[in-house]
Every structure is written in structure tokens, then in C-alpha cells.
C-alpha atoms as a PDB file:
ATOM      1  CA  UNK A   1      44.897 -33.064 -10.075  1.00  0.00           C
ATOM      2  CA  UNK A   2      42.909 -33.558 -13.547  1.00  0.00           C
ATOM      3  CA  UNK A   3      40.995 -31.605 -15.520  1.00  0.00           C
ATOM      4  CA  UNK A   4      40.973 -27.732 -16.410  1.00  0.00           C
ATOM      5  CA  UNK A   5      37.691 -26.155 -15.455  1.00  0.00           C
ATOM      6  CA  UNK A   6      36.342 -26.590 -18.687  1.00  0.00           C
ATOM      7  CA  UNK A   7      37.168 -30.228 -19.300  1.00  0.00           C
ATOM      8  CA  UNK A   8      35.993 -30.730 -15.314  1.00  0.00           C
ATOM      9  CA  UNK A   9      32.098 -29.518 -16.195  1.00  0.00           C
ATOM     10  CA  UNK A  10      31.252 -31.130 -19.413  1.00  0.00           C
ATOM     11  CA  UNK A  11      32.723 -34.671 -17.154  1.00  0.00           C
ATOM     12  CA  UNK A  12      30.397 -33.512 -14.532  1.00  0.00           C
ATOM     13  CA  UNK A  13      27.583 -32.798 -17.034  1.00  0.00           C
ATOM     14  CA  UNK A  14      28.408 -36.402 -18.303  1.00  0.00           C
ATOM     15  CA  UNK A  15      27.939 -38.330 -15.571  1.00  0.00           C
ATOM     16  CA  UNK A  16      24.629 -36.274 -14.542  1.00  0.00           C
ATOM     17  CA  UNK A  17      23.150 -36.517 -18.315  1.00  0.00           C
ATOM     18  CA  UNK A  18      23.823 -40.446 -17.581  1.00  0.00           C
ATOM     19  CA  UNK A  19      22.574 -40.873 -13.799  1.00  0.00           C
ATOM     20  CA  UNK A  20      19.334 -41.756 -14.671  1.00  0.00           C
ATOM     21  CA  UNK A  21      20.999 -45.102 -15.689  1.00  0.00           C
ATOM     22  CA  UNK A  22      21.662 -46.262 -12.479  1.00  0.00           C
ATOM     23  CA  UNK A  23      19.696 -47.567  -9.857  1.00  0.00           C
ATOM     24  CA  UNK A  24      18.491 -44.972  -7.063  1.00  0.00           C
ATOM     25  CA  UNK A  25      19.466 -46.908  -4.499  1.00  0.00           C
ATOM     26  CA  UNK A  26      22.848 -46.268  -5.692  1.00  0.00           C
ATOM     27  CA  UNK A  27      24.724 -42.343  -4.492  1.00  0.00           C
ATOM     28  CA  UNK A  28      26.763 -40.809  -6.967  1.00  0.00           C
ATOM     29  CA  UNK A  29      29.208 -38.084  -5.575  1.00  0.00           C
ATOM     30  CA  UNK A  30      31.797 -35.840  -8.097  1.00  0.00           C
ATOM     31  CA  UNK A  31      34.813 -34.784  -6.058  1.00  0.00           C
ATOM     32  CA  UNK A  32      36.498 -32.035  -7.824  1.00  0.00           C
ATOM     33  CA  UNK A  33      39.370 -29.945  -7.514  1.00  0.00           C
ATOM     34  CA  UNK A  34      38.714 -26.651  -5.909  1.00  0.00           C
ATOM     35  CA  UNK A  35      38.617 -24.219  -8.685  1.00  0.00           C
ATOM     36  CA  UNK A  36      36.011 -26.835 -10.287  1.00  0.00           C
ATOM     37  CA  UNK A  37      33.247 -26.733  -7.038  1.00  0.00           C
ATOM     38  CA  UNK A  38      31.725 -23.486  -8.207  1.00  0.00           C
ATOM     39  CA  UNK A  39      30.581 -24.534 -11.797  1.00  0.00           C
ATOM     40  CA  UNK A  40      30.125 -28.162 -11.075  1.00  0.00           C
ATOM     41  CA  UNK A  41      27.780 -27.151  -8.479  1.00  0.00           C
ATOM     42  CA  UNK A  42      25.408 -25.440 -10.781  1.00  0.00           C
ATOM     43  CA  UNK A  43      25.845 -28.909 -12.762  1.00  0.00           C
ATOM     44  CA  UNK A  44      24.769 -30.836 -10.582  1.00  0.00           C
ATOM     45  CA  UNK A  45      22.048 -28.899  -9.076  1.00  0.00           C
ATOM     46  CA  UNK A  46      18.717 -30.079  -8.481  1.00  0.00           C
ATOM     47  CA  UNK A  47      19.820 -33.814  -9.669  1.00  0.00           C
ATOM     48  CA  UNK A  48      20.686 -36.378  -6.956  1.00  0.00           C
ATOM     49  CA  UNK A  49      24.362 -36.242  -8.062  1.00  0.00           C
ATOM     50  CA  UNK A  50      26.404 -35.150  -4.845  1.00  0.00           C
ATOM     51  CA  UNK A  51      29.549 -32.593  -4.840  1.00  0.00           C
ATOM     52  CA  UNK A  52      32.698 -33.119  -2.744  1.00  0.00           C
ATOM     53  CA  UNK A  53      35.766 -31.210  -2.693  1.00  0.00           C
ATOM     54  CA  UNK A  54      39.091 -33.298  -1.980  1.00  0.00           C
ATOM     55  CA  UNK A  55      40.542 -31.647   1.076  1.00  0.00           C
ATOM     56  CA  UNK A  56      40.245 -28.336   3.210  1.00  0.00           C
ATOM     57  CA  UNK A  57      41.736 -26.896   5.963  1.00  0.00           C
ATOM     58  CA  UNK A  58      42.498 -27.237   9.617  1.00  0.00           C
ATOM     59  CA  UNK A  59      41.486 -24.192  10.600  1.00  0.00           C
ATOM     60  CA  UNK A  60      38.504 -22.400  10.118  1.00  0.00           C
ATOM     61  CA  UNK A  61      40.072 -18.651   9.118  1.00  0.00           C
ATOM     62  CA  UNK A  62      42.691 -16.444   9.220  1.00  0.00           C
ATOM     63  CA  UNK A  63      46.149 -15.751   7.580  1.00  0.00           C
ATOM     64  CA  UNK A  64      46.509 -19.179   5.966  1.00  0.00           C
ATOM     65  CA  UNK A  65      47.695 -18.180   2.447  1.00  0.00           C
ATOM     66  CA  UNK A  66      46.826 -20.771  -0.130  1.00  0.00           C
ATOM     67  CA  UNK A  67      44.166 -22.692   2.063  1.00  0.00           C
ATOM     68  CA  UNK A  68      40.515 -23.890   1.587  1.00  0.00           C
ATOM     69  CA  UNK A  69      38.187 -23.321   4.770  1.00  0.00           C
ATOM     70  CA  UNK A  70      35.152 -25.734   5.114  1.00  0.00           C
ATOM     71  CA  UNK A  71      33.101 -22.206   5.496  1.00  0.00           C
ATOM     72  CA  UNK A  72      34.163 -21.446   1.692  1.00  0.00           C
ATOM     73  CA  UNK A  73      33.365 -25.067   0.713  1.00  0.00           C
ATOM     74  CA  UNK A  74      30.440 -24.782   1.844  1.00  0.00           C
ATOM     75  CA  UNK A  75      29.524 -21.262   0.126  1.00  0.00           C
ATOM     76  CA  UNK A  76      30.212 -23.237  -2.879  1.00  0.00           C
ATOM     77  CA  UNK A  77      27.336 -25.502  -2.412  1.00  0.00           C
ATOM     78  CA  UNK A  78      29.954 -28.432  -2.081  1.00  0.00           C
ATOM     79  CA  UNK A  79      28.106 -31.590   0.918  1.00  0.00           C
ATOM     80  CA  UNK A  80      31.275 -33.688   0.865  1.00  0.00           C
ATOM     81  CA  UNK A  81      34.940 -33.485   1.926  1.00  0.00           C
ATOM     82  CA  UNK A  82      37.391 -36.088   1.024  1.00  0.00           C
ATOM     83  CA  UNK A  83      39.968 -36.589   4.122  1.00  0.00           C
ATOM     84  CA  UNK A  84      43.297 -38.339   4.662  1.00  0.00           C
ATOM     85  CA  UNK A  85      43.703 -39.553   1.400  1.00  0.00           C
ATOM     86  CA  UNK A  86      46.240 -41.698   0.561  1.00  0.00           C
ATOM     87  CA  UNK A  87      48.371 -39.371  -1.478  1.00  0.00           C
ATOM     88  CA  UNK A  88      47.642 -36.225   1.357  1.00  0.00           C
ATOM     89  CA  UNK A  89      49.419 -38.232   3.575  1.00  0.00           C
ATOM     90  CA  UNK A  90      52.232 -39.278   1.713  1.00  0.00           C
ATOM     91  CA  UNK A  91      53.076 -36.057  -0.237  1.00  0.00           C
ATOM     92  CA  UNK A  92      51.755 -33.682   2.069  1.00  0.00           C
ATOM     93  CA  UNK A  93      52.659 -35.257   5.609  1.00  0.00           C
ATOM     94  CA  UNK A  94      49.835 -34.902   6.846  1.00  0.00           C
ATOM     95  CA  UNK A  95      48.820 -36.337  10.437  1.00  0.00           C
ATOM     96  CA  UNK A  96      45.932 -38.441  12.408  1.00  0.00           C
ATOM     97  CA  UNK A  97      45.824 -35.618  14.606  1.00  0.00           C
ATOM     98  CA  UNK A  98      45.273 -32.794  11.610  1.00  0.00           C
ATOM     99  CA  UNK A  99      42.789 -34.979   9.909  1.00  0.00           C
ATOM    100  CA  UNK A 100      40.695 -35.007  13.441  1.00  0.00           C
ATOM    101  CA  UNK A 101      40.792 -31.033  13.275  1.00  0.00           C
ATOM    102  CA  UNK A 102      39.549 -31.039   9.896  1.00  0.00           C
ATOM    103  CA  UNK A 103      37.158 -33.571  10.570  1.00  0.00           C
ATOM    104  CA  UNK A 104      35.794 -31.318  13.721  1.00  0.00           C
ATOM    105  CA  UNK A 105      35.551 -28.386  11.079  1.00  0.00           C
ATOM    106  CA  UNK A 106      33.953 -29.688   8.051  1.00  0.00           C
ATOM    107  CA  UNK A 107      31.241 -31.707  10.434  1.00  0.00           C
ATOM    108  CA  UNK A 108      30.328 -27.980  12.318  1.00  0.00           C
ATOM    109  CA  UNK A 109      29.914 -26.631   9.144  1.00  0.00           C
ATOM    110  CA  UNK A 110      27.305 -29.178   7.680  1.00  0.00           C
ATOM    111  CA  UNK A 111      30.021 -31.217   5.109  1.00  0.00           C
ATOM    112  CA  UNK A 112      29.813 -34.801   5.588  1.00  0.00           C
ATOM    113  CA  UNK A 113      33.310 -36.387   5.741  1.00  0.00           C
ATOM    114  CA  UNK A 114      34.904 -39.158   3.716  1.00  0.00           C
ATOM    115  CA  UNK A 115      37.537 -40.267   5.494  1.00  0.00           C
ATOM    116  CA  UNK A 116      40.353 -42.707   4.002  1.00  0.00           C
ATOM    117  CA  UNK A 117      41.936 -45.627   5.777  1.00  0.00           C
ATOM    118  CA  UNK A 118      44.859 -47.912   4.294  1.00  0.00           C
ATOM    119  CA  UNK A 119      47.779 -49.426   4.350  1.00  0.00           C
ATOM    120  CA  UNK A 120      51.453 -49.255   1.637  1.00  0.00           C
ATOM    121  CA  UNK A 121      52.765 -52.350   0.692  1.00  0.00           C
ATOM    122  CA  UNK A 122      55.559 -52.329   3.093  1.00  0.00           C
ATOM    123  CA  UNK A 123      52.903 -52.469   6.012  1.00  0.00           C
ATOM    124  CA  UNK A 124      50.916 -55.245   3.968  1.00  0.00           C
ATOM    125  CA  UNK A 125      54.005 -57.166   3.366  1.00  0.00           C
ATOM    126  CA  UNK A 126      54.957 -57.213   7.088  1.00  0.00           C
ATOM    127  CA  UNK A 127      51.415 -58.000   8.052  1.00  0.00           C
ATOM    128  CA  UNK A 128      50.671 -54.644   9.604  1.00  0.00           C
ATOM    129  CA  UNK A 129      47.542 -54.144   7.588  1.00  0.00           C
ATOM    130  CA  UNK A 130      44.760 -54.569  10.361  1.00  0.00           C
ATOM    131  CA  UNK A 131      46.933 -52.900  12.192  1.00  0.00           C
ATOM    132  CA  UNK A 132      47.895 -49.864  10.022  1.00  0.00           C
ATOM    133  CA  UNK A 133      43.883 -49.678   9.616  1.00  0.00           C
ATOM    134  CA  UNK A 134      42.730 -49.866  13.171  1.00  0.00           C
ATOM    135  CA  UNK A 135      45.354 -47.096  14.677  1.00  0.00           C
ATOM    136  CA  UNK A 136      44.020 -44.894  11.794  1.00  0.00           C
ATOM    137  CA  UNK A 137      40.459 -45.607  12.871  1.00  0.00           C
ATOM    138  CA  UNK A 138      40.938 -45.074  16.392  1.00  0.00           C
ATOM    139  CA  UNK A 139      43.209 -41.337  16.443  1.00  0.00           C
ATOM    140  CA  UNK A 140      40.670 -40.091  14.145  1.00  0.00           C
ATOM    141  CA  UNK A 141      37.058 -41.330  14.839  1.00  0.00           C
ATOM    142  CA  UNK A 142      37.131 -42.494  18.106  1.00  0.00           C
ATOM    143  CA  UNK A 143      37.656 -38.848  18.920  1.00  0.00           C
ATOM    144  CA  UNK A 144      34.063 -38.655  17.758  1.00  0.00           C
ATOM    145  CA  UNK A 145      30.367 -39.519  18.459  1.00  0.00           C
ATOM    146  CA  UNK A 146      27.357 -41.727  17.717  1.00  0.00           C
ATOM    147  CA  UNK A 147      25.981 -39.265  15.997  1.00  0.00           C
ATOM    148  CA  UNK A 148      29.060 -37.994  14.104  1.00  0.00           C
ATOM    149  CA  UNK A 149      29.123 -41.105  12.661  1.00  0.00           C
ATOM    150  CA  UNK A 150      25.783 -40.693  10.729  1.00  0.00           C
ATOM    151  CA  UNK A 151      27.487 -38.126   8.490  1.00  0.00           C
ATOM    152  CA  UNK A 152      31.002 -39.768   8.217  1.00  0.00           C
ATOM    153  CA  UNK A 153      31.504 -42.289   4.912  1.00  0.00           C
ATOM    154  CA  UNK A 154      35.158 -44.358   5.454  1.00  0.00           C
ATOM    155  CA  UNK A 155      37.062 -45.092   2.534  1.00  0.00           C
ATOM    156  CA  UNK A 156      39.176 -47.994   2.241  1.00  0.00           C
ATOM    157  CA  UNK A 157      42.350 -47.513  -0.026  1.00  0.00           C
ATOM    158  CA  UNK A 158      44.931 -50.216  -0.002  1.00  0.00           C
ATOM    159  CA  UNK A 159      47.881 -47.709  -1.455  1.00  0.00           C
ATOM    160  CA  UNK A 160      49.901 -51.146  -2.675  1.00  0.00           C
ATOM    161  CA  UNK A 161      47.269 -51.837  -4.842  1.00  0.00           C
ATOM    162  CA  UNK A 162      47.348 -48.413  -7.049  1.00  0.00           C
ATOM    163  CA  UNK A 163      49.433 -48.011  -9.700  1.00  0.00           C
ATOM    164  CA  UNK A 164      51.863 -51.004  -8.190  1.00  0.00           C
ATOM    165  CA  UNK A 165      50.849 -53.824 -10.579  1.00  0.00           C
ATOM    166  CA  UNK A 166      49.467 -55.302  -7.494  1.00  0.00           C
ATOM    167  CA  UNK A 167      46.058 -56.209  -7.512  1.00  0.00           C
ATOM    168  CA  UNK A 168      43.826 -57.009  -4.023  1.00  0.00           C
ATOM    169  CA  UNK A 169      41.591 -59.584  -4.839  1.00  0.00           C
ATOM    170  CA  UNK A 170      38.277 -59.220  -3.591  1.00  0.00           C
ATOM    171  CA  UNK A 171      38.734 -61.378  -0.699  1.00  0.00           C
ATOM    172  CA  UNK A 172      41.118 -59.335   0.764  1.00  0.00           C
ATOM    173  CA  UNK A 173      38.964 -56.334   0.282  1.00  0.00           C
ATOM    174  CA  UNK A 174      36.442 -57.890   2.179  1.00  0.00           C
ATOM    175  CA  UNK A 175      38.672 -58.870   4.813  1.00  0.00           C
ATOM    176  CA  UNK A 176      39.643 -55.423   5.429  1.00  0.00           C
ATOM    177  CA  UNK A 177      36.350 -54.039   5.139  1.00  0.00           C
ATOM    178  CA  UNK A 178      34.576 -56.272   7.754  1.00  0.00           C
ATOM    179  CA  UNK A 179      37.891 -55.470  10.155  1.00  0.00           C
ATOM    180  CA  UNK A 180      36.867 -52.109   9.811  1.00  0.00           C
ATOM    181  CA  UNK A 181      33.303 -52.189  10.290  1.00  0.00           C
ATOM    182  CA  UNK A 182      33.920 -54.810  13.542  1.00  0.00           C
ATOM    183  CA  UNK A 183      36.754 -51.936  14.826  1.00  0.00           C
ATOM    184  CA  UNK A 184      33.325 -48.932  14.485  1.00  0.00           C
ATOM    185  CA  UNK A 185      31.171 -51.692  15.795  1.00  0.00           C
ATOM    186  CA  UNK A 186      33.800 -52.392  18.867  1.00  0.00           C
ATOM    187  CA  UNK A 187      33.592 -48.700  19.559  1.00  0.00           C
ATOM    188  CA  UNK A 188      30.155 -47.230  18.300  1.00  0.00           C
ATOM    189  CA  UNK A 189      27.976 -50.425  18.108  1.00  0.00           C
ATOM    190  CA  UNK A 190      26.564 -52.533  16.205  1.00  0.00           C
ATOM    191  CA  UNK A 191      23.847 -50.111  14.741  1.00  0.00           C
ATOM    192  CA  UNK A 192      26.149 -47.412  13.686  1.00  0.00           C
ATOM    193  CA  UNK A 193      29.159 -49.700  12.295  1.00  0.00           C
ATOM    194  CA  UNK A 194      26.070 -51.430  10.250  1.00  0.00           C
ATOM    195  CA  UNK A 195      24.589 -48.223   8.604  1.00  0.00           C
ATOM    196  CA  UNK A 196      28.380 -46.560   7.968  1.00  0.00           C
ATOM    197  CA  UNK A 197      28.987 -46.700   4.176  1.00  0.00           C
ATOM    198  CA  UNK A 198      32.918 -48.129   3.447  1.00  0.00           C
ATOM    199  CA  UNK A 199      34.381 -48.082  -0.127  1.00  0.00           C
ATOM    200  CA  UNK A 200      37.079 -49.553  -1.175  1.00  0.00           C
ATOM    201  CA  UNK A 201      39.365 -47.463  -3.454  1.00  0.00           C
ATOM    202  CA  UNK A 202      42.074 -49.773  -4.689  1.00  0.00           C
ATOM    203  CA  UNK A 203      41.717 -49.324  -8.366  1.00  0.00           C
ATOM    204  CA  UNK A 204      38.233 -50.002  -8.638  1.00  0.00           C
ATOM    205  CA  UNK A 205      37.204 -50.044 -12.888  1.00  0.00           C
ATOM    206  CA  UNK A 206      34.432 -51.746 -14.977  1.00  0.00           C
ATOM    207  CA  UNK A 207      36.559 -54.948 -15.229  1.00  0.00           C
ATOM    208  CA  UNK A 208      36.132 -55.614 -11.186  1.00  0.00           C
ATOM    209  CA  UNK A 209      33.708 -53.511  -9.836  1.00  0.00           C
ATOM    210  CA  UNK A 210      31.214 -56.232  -9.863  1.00  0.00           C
ATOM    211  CA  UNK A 211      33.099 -58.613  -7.893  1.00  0.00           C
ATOM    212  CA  UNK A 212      33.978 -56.001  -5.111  1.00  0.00           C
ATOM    213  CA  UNK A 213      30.530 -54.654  -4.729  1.00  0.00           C
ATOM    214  CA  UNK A 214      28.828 -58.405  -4.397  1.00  0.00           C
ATOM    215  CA  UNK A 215      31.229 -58.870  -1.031  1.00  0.00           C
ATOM    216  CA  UNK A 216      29.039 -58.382   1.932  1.00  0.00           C
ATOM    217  CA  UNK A 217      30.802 -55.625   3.648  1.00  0.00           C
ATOM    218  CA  UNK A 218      31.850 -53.016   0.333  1.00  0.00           C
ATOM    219  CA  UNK A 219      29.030 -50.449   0.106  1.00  0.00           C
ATOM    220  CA  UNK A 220      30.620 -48.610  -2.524  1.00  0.00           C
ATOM    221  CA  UNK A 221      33.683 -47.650  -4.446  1.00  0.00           C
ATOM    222  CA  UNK A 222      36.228 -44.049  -4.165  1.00  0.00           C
ATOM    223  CA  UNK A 223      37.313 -44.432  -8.171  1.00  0.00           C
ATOM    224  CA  UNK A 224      40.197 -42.603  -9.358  1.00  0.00           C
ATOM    225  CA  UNK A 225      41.230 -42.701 -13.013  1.00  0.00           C
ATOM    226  CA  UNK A 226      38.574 -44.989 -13.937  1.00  0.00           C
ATOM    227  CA  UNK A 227      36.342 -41.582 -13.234  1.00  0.00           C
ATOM    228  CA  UNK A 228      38.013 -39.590 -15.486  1.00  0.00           C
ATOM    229  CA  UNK A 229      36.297 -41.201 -18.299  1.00  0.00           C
ATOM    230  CA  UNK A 230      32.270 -40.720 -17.870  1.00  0.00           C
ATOM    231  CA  UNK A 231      30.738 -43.847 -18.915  1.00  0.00           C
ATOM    232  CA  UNK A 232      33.623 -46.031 -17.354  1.00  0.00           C
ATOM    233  CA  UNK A 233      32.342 -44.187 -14.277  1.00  0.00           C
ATOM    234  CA  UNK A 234      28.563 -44.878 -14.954  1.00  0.00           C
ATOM    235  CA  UNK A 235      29.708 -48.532 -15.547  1.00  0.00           C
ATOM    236  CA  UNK A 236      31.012 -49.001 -12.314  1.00  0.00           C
ATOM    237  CA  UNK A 237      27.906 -47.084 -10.803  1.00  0.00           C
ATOM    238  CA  UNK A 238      26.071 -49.916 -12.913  1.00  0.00           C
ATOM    239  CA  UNK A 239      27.852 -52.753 -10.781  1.00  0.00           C
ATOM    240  CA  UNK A 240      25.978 -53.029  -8.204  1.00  0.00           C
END
């Protein structure tokens, strides 16, 4: 929740004025707030710069005051939805079981899905991590196919890590990551589990981006504050 409208396009037309820094075989998406998807989509338009909204709802119409549908996402010209992020499911209790509803909606309507994984610090302390990780997995994408997987990213966000003073090193990133992508592989095999993207979003800047994005199993990186400034963005973009 940053940004007016204004202040969200000329970041947007920031990081697209700078993409052609960065190496192609790298994907760089803009999630937005919703009242930003409209404009930013005309910014990014025609570049290889992706647009994601955060959220939507779980259902597809009706007398919902206040919601998003996936159907007016998509009218937007939005490819991406972010789902069960960290902070949705603290703040806004929301559920394994609403996130596979959502999940079934944005995929019929052509949005691929980023869907976020991760454990608080209470469940990391007590060693519930893998744990935590695997249930989350499991209620939500097992419910899924082969196929679904091809347009589902999984986002890795270790919620003890951001904003704590904590820091996860990137061994333990890695540790997670390859959990995950053995938990897809259990399930899916080994084909999908190795062509599914997983990012790690645990406070990922400039300063460490490099040493996440050299472990084997971190394809990427869900960046928070650190994309609120354009260049620090394009810097981490420039990591890899």
C-alpha cells in the first residue's frame, strides 16, 4: 500500500526506461495496487515488463462490495496475481482453502498465479518451518494439475525475516527452496517441480541479492521496499 497513482507510473515508467539493462533471460513483473493496473498497463505495454495485481477475489461476480474479480483484472490488461501473501494472511485471515478458490479463478481467466509460502518466527523457532511450508503447498496446489503448474510461480517469504532484524542467510533460503521444489517434485514430478520458478521474498535488496540468486534452487526474488526505489530494483534485476 505505496504510491498514489501518479507516483505509481513514473516508478513503473522507471523501471521500463531501465529494462534494457538487464539480461533477457531475466522476467521483470510490476505488481501494483489496484487503482494503479489501468495506467501502468499502458506503461508497460509492448515492453517485456509484466503487470500483476496483488490480490483478487474468491468469487467471480456478484454483490461483493469492495472486491476485485480476476474478470476485471484481466480487462485491465494485468497477466499476474499475487496470492496468499504473507501480510493477506495475517491481517486479512485469509485461508488455504480461499486461496485455492482464487487460484481456480484467476487460472480460468488466463492470470498466472504467484502464490506465497512461509513461515513467522514462532513456527521457525519451534522448527515447524518445512512443515509450515509443506501443509501450505499441499491444501493449495495439490488441489491442482500438471498443467496448472506451468502457469503457477511460488513465492517463498520467510515472514521472520521482514522487518524483524532477522536476517535468513542464504543457506537457509536454499534449504527451504529445494524443500519446496522436492514437495512439487513428490507430487507433480520431477519435470514440473524443475521448470516452476520459486522466489524468495525475505527482504531481498542490492546488498544480498547476489548471494541468494547464485543458490541453486532461487529463480528469482518477490522485492518489497527495495522496489519502491527504481534503480535499487534494476540492481537487484542486475544480480543474477
Amino acid at each position: 500500500m505505496n504510491t498514489t497513482v501518479p507516483e505509481g507510473i513514473e516508478l513503473a515508467k522507471a523501471v521500463v526506461e531501465n529494462a534494457g539493462r538487464v539480461s533477457s533471460n531475466v522476467k521483470l513483473i510490476i505488481a501494483t495496487p489496484f487503482t494503479h493496473l489501468w495506467p501502468i498497463a499502458e506503461v508497460v505495454k509492448g515492453t517485456e515488463v509484466g503487470l500483476s495485481a496483488e490480490n483478487c477475489a474468491d468469487k467471480e461476480k456478484g454483490a461483493y462490495t469492495g472486491e476485485i474479480s480476476v474478470a476485471m483484472l484481466k480487462s485491465t490488461g494485468c497477466q499476474y496475481t499475487i496470492l496468499g501473501h504473507s501480510e493477506r494472511r495475517q491481517y486479512y485471515g485469509e485461508t488455504d482453502a480461499k486461496l485455492v478458490e482464487k487460484t481456480k479463478l484467476a487460472l480460468a481467466a488466463g492470470l498466472d498465479v504467484i502464490l506465497c509460502v512461509g513461515e513467522n518466527l514462532e513456527e521457525r523457532e519451534a522448527g515447524k518451518h518445512f512443515d509450515i511450508c509443506k501443509a501450505q503447498i499441499e491444501n493449495v496446489l495439490f488441489n491442482f494439475t500438471a498443467e496448472d503448474m506451468k502457469h503457477i510461480i511460488v513465492a517463498y517469504e520467510p515472514v521472520w525475516a521482514i522487518g524483524t532484524g532477522k536476517t535468513a542467510t542464504s543457506e537457509q533460503a536454499e534449504e527451504i527452496h529445494a524443500f519446496i521444489r522436492k514437495t512439487i517434485a513428490d507430487k507433480f514430478g520431477a519435470e514440473v517441480a524443475d521448470e516452476l520458478s520459486i522466489l524468495y521474498g525475505g527482504s531481498c535488496k542490492p546488498s544480498n541479492a547476489k548471494e541468494l540468486f547464485a543458490q541453486k534452487d532461487i529463480d528469482g526474488g518477490l522485492i518489497g521496499g527495495a522496489a519502491l526505489k527504481a534503480e535499487d530494483f534494476i540492481q537487484i534485476a542486475l544480480s543474477f
